[in-house]
Protein backbone atom coordinates (compact mmCIF):
# COMPACT_ATOMS: atom_id res chain seq x y z
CA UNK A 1 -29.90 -16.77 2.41
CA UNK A 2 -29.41 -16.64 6.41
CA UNK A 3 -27.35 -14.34 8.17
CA UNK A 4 -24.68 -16.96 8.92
CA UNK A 5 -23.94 -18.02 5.25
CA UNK A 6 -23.89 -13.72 4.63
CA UNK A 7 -21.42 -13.29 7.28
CA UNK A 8 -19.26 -16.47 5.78
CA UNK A 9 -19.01 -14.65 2.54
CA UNK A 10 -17.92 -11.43 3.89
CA UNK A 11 -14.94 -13.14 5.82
CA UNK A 12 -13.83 -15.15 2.49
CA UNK A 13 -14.34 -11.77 0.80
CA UNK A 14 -12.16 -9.87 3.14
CA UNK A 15 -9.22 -12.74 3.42
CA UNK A 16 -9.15 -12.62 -0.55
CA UNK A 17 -8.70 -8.17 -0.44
CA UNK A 18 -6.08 -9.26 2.50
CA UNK A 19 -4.08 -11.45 0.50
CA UNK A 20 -4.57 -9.28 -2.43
CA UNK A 21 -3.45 -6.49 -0.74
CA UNK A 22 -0.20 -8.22 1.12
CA UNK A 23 0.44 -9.45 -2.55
CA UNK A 24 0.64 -6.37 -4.37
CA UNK A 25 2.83 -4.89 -1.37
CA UNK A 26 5.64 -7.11 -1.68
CA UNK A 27 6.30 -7.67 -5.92
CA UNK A 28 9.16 -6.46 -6.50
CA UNK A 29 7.65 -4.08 -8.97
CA UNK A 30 6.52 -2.44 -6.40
CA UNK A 31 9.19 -2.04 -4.36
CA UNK A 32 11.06 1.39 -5.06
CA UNK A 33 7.84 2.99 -5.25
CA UNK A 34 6.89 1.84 -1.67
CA UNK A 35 10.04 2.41 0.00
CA UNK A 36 9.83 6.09 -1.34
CA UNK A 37 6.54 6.62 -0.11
CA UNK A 38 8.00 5.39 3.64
CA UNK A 39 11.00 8.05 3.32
CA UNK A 40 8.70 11.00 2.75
CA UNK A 41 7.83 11.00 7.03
CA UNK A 42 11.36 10.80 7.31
CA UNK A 43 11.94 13.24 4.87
CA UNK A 44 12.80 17.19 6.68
CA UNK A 45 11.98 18.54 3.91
CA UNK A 46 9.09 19.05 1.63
CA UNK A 47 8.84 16.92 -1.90
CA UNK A 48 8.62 19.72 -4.00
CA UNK A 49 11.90 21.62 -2.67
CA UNK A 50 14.07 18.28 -2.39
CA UNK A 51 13.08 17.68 -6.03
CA UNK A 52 13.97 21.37 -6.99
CA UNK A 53 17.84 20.77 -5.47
CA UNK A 54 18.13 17.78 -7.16
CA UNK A 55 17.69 19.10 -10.18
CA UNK A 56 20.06 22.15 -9.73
């Protein structure tokens, strides 16, 4: 096996863990749980004490 035909498989490996990736991101499944996990930067507050006032 040369170096060339090592490096070809790499790429194809990578693309495949790309689309893979970009696949799993948008199912809808998927989607509440993502869109929380973006709101948390937004989020002035810790996790913990938002989740202790909403339960008050």
């Amino acid at each position: 096996m040369d170096l060339t035909l090592l490096r070809s498989f790499v790429t194809v490996g990578s693309f495949l863990a790309f689309l893979g990736i970009v696949f799993w991101a948008y199912r809808g499944r998927n989607r509440d749980y993502l869109e929380e996990q973006g709101r948390l930067v937004l989020d002035d507050e810790p996790p913990s004490t938002a989740r202790a006032k909403d339960r008050s």
